[in-house]
C-alpha atoms as a PDB file:
ATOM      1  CA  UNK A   1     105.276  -8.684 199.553  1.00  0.00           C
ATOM      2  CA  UNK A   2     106.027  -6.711 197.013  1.00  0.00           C
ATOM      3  CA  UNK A   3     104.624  -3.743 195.665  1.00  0.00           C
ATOM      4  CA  UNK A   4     102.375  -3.249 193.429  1.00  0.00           C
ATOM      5  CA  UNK A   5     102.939  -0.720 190.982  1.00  0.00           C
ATOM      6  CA  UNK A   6     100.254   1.273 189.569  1.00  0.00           C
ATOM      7  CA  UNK A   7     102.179   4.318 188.123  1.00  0.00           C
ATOM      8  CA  UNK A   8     105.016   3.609 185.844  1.00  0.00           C
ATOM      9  CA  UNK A   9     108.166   5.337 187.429  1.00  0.00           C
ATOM     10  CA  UNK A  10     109.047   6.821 183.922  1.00  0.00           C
ATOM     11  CA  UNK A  11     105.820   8.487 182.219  1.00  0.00           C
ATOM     12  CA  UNK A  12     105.685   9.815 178.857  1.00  0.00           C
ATOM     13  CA  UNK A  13     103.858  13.035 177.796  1.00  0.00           C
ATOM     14  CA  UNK A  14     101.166  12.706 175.151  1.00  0.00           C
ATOM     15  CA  UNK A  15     101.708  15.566 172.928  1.00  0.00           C
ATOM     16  CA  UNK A  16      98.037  17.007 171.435  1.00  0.00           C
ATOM     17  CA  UNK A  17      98.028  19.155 168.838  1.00  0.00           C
ATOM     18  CA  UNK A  18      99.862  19.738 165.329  1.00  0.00           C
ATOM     19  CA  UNK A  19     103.026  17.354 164.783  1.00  0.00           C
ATOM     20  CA  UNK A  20     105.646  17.729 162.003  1.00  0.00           C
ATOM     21  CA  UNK A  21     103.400  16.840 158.718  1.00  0.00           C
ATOM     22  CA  UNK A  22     101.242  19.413 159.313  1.00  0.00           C
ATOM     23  CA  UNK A  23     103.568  21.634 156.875  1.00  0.00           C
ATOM     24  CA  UNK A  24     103.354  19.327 153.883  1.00  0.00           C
ATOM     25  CA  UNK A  25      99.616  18.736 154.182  1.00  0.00           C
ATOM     26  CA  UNK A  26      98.882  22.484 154.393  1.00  0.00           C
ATOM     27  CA  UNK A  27     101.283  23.319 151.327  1.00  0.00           C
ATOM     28  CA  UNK A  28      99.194  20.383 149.250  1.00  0.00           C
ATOM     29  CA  UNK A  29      96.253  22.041 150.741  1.00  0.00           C
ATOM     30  CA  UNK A  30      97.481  25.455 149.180  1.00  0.00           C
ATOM     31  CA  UNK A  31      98.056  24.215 145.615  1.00  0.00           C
ATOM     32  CA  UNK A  32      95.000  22.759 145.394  1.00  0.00           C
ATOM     33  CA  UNK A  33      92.917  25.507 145.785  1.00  0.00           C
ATOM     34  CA  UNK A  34      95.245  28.034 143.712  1.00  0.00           C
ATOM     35  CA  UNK A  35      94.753  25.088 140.792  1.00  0.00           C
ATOM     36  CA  UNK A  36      90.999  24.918 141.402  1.00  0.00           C
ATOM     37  CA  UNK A  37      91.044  29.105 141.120  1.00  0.00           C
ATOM     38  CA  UNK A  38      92.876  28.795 138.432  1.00  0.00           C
ATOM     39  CA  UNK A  39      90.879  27.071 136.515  1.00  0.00           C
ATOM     40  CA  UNK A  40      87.921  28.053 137.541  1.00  0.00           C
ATOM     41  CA  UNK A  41      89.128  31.946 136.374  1.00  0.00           C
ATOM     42  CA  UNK A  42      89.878  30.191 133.168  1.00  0.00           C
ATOM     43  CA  UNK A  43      86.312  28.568 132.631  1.00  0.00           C
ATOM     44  CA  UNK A  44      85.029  31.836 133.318  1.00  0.00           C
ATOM     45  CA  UNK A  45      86.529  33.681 130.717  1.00  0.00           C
ATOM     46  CA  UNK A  46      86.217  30.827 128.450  1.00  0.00           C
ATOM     47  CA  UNK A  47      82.402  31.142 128.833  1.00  0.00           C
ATOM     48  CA  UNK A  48      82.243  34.791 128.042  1.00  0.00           C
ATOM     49  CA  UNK A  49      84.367  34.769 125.071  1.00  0.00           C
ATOM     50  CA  UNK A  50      81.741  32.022 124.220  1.00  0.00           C
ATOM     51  CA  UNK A  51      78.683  34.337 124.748  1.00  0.00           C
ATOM     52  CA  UNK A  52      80.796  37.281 122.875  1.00  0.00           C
ATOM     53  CA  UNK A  53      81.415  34.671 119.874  1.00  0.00           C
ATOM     54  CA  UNK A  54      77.247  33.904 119.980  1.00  0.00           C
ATOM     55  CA  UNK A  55      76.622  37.481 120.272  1.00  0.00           C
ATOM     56  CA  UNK A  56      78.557  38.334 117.206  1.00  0.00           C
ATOM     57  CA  UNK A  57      77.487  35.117 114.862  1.00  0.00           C
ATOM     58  CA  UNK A  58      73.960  36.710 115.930  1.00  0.00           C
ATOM     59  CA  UNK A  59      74.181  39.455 114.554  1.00  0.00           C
ATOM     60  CA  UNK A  60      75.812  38.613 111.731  1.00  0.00           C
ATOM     61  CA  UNK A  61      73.438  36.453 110.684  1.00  0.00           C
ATOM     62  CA  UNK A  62      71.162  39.531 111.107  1.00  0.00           C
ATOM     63  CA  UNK A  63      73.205  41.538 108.619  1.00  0.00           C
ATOM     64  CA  UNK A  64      72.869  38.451 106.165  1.00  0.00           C
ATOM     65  CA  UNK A  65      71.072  38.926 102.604  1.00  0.00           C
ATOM     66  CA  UNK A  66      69.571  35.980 102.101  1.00  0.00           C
ATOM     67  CA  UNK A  67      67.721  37.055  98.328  1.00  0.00           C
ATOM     68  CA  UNK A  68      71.461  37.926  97.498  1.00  0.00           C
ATOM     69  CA  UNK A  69      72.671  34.748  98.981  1.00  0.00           C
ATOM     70  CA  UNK A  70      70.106  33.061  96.574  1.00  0.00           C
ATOM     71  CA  UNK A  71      70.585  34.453  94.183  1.00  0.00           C
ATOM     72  CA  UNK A  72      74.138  33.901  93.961  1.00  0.00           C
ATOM     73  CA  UNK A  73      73.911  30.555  95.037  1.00  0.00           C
ATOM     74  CA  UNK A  74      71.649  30.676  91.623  1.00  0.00           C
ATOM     75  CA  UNK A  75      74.228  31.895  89.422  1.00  0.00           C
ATOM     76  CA  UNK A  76      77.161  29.435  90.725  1.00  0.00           C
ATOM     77  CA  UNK A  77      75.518  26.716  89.422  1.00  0.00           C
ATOM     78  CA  UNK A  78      74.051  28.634  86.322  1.00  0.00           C
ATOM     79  CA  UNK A  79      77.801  29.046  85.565  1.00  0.00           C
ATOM     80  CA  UNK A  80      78.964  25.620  86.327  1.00  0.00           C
ATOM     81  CA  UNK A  81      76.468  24.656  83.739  1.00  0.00           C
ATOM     82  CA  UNK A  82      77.647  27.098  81.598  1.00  0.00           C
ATOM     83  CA  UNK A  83      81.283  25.662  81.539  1.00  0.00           C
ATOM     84  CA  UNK A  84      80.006  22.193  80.956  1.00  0.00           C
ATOM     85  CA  UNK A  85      78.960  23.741  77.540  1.00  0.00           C
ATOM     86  CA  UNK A  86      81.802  25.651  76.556  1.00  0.00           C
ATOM     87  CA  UNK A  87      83.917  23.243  77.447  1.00  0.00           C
ATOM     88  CA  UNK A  88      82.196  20.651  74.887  1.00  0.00           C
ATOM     89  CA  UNK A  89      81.441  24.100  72.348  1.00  0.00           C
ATOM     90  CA  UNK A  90      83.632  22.362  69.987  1.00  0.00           C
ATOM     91  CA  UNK A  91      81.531  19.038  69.842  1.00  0.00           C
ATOM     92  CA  UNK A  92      78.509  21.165  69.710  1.00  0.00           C
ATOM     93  CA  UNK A  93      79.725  23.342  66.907  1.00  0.00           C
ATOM     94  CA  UNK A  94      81.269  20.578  64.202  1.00  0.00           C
ATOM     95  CA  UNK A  95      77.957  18.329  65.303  1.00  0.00           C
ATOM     96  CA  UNK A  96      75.435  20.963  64.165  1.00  0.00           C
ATOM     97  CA  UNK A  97      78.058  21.867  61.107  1.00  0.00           C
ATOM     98  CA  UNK A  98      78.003  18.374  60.193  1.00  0.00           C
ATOM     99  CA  UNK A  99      73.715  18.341  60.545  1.00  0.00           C
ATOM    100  CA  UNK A 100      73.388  21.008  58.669  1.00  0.00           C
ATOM    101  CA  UNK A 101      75.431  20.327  55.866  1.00  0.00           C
ATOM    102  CA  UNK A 102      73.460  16.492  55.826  1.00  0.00           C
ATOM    103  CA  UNK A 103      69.832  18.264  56.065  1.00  0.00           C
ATOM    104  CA  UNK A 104      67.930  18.550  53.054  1.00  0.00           C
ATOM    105  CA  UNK A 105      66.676  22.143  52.243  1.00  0.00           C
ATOM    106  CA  UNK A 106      62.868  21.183  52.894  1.00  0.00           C
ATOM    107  CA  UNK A 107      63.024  19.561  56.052  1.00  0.00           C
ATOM    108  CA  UNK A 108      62.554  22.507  59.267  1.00  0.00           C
ATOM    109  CA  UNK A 109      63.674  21.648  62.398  1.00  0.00           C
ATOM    110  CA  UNK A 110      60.745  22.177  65.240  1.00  0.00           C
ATOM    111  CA  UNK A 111      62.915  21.005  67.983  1.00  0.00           C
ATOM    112  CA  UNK A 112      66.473  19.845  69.203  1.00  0.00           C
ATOM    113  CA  UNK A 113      67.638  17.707  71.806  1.00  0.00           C
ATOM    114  CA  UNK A 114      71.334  16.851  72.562  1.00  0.00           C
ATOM    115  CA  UNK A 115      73.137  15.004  74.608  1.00  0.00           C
ATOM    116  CA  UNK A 116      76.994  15.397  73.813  1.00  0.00           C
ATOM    117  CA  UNK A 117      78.652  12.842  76.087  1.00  0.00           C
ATOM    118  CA  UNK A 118      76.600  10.615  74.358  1.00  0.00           C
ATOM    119  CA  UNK A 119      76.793  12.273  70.915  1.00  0.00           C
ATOM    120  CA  UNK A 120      72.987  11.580  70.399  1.00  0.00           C
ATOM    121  CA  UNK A 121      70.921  14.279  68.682  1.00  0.00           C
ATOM    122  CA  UNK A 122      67.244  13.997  68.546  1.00  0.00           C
ATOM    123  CA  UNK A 123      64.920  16.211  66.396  1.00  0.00           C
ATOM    124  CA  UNK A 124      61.163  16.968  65.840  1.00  0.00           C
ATOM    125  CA  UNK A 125      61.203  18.259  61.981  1.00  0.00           C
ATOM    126  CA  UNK A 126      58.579  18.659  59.415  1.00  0.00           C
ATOM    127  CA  UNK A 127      59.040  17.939  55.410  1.00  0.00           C
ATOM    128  CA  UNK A 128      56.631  18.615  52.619  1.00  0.00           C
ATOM    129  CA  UNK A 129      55.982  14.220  52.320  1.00  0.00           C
ATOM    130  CA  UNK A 130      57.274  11.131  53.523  1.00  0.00           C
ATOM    131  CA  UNK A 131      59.806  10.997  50.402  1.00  0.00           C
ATOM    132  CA  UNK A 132      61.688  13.608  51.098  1.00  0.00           C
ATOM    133  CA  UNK A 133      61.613  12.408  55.011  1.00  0.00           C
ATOM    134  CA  UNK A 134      63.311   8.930  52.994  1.00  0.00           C
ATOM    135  CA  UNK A 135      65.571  10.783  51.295  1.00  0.00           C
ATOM    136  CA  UNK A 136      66.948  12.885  54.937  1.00  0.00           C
ATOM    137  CA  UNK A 137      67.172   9.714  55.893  1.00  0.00           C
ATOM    138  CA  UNK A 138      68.956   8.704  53.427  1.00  0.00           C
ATOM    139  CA  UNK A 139      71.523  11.358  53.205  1.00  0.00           C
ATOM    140  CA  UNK A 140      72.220  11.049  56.970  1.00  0.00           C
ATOM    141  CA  UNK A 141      73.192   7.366  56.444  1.00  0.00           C
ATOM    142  CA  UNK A 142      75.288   8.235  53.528  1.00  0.00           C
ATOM    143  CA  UNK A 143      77.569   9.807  56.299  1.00  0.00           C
ATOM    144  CA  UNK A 144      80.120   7.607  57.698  1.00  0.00           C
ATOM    145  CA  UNK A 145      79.889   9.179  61.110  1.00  0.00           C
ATOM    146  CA  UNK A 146      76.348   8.435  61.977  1.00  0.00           C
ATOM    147  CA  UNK A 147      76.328   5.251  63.826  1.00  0.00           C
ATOM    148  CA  UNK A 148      72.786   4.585  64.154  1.00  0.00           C
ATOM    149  CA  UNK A 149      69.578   6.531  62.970  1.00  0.00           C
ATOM    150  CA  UNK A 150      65.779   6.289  63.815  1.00  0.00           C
ATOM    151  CA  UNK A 151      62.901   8.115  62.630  1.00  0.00           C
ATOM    152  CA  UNK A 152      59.477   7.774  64.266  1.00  0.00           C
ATOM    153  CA  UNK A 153      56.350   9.560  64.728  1.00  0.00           C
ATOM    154  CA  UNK A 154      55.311  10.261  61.831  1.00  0.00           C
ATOM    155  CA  UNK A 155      52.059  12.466  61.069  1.00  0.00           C
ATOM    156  CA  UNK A 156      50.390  14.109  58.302  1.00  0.00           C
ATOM    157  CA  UNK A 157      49.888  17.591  59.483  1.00  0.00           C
ATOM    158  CA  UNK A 158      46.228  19.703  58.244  1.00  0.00           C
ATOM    159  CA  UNK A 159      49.023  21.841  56.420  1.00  0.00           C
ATOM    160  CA  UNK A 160      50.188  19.053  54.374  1.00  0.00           C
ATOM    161  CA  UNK A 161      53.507  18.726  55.525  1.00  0.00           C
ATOM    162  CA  UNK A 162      54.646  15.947  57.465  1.00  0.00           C
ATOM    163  CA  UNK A 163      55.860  15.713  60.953  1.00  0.00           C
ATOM    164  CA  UNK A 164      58.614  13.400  62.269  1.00  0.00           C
ATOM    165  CA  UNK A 165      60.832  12.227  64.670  1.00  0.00           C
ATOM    166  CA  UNK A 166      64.492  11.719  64.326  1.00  0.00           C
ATOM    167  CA  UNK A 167      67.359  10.377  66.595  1.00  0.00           C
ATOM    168  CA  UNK A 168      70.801  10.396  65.441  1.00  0.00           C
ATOM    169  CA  UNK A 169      73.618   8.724  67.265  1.00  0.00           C
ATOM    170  CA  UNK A 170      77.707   9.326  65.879  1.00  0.00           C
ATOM    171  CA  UNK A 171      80.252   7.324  65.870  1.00  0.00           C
ATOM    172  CA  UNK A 172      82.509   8.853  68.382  1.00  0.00           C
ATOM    173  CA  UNK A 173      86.222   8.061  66.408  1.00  0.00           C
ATOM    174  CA  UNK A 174      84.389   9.456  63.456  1.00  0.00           C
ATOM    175  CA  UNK A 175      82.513  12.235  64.871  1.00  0.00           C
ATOM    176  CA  UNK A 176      85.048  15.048  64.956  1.00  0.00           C
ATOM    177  CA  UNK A 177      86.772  13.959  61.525  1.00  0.00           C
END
């Protein structure tokens, strides 16, 4: 019979222990961490310039006037105001000029409102009766420029004179001629 064999004649070693890829694994294992140090060195500082930028917007805001800041925040817009009329002083100047020269010596002016873009002046005057408040009506529809007048509210004052109401509107080709 033959024999049994139990024990191969030719046995191989089993190694235990680090093999060959131990080198790359380690050397992945390396970057890795120098990356993660990296950046976590990097958020670090990023963070405390963060705190020193708070820090210093703090107390800037603590040096801050803010009745100045008003205040010229006031006088911005009091200027940009300002520019809308000089910029339209020349409408403003020839349109009084040109209710002046149309007003009749009697009639005083109480109040003015004027709206340039629209060329629309608007009065509260007074005049010694409602003639003469015909005849300055009269005379401003004698002017070619005046597009369109109204007079309203009218009252006898205890003085005697008469109080009125007035809106003119120009003719905007004619206006500045």
């Amino acid at each position: 019979m033959p024999e049994l064999e139990l024990l191969p004649e030719k046995t191989q070693k089993i190694q235990v222990g680090p093999k060959e890829n131990f080198w790359p694994v380690l050397l992945f294992l390396v970057i890795t961490l120098a990356l993660y140090g990296g950046l976590f060195f990097y958020n670090q500082t990023l963070k405390t310039k963060v705190q020193d930028l708070d820090a210093a917007i703090i107390s800037f805001n603590e040096g801050r006037d803010k009745q100045r800041e008003d205040r010229i925040s006031e006088v911005k817009a009091k200027l940009s105001q300002t520019q809308g009329i000089l910029d339209s002083h020349i409408f403003w100047s020839k349109g009084f000029k040109k209710i002046q020269q149309l007003t009749l010596p009697s009639v005083q002016f109480q109040s003015i409102v004027a709206s340039v873009p629209e060329l629309k002046f608007e009065f509260r005057a007074t005049a010694p009766n409602l003639t003469t408040i015909a005849k300055q009506g009269a005379n401003f529809l004698a002017d070619n420029s005046i597009q369109d007048i109204s007079i309203s509210q009218i009252k006898i004052l205890t003085t005697g004179r008469t109080e009125f109401g007035i809106k003119l509107i120009f003719n905007k080709e004619r206006f500045l001629k």
